[in-house]
Protein backbone atom coordinates (compact mmCIF):
# COMPACT_ATOMS: atom_id res chain seq x y z
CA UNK A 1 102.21 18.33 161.91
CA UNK A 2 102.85 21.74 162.88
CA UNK A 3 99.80 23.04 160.79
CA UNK A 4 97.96 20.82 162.67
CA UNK A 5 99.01 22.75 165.70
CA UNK A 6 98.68 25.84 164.24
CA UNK A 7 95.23 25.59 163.27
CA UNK A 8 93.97 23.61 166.54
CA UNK A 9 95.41 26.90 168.90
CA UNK A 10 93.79 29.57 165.60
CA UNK A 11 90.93 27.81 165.41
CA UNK A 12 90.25 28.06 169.00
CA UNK A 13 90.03 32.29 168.43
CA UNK A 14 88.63 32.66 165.31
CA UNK A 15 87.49 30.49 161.73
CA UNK A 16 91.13 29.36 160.83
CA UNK A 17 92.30 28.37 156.77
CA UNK A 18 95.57 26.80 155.23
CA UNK A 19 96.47 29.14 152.73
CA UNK A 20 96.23 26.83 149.95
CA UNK A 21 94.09 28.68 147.45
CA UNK A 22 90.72 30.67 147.34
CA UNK A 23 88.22 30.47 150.32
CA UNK A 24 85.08 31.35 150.48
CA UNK A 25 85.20 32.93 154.70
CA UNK A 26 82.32 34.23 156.54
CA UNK A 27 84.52 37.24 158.55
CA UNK A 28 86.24 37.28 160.55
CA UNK A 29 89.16 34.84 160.11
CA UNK A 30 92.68 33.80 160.26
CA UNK A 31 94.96 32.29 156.82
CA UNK A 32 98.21 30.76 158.03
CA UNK A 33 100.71 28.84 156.53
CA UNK A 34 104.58 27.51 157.41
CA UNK A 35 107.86 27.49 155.33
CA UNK A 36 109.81 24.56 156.61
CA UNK A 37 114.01 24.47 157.00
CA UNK A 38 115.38 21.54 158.17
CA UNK A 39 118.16 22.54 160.77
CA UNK A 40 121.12 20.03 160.14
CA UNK A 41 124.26 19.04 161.89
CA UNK A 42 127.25 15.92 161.36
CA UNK A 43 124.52 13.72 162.62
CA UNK A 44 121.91 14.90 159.87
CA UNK A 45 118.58 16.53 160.29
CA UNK A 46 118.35 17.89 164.07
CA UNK A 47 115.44 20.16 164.08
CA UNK A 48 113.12 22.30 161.55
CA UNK A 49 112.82 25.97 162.14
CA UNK A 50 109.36 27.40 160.78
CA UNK A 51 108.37 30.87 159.25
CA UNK A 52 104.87 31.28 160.11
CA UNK A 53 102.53 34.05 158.51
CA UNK A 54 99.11 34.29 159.65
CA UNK A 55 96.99 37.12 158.16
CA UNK A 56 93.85 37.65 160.45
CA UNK A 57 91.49 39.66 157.86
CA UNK A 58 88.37 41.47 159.38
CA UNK A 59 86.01 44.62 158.50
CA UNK A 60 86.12 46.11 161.45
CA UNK A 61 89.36 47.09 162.48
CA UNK A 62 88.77 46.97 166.66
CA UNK A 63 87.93 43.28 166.25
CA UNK A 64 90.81 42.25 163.64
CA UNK A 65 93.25 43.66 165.94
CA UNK A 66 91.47 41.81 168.99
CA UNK A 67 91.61 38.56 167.77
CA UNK A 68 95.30 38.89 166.45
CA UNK A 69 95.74 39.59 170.29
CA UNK A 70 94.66 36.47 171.19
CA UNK A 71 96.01 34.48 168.08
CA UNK A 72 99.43 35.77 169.42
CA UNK A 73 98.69 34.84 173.06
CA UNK A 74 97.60 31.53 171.68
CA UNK A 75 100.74 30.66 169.27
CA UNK A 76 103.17 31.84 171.79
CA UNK A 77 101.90 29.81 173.80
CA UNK A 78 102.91 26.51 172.00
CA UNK A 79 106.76 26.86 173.28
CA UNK A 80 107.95 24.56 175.38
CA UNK A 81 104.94 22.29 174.51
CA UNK A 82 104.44 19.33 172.62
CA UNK A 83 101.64 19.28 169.98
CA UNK A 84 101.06 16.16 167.95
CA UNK A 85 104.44 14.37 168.10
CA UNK A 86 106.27 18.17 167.76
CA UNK A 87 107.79 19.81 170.46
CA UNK A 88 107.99 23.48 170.21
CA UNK A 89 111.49 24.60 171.51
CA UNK A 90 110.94 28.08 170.17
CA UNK A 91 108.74 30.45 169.15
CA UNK A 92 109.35 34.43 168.38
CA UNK A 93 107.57 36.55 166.77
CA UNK A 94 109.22 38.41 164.13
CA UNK A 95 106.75 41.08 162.24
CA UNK A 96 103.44 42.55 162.39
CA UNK A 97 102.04 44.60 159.77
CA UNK A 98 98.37 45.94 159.70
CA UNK A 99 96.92 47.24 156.43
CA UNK A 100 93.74 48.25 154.81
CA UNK A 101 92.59 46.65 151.62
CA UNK A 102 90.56 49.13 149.51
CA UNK A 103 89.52 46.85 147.03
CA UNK A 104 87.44 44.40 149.85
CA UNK A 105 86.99 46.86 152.13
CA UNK A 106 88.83 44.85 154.92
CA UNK A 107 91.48 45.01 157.46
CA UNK A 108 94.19 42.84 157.88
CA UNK A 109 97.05 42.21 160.32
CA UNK A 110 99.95 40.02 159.05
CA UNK A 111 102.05 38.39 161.82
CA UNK A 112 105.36 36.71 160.94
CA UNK A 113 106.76 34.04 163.37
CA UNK A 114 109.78 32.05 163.62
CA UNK A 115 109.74 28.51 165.37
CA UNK A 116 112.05 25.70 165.94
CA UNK A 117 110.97 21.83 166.63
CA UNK A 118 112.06 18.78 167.26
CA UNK A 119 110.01 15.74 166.05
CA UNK A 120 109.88 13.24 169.00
């Protein structure tokens, strides 16, 4: 579910992938993926928090750090909201790391998020 809503609000900036194995991208785009950990209580399961990576990969270095502007408006966004059956209670942003890979000549920006939902 929350992939779902991942890749509907990515999608909307720039080609978005699962990262579930080799792609074959046209440039730019966006990989993502989320780590699920059920948050538990007495009761039993009460939540899931989320770490989020999404690695926006461009070569040109102006427009991979544009779009990761937007991504990060966009995925911020989702708190408070309610995106196929999953309410967002929180979403933070943990990390962002830019780098240069010399052997494909592209750019990338990793950004690390952490987000908690509840499944209505």
């Amino acid at each position: 579910m929350i992939l779902e809503a991942l890749h509907t609000k990515i999608n909307a900036v720039i080609n978005a992938y699962a990262q579930i194995g080799d792609i074959d991208a046209e440039m730019p785009f966006a990989v993502y993926s989320a780590d699920q950990t059920p948050v538990r209580s007495k009761y039993g399961i009460e939540a899931y928090e989320y770490t989020i990576r999404i690695s926006v990969v461009s070569d040109k270095l102006n427009e991979c750090m544009a779009k990761s502007v937007l991504i990060k408006t966009a995925v911020e966004a989702l708190k408070g909201t309610t995106q196929n059956s999953t309410a967002f209670d929180f979403v933070m942003k943990e990390n962002e790391t830019q780098r240069f890979d010399v052997s494909t000549n592209r750019y990338i920006n990793d950004i690390t998020y952490r987000a908690i939902t509840q499944n209505e």
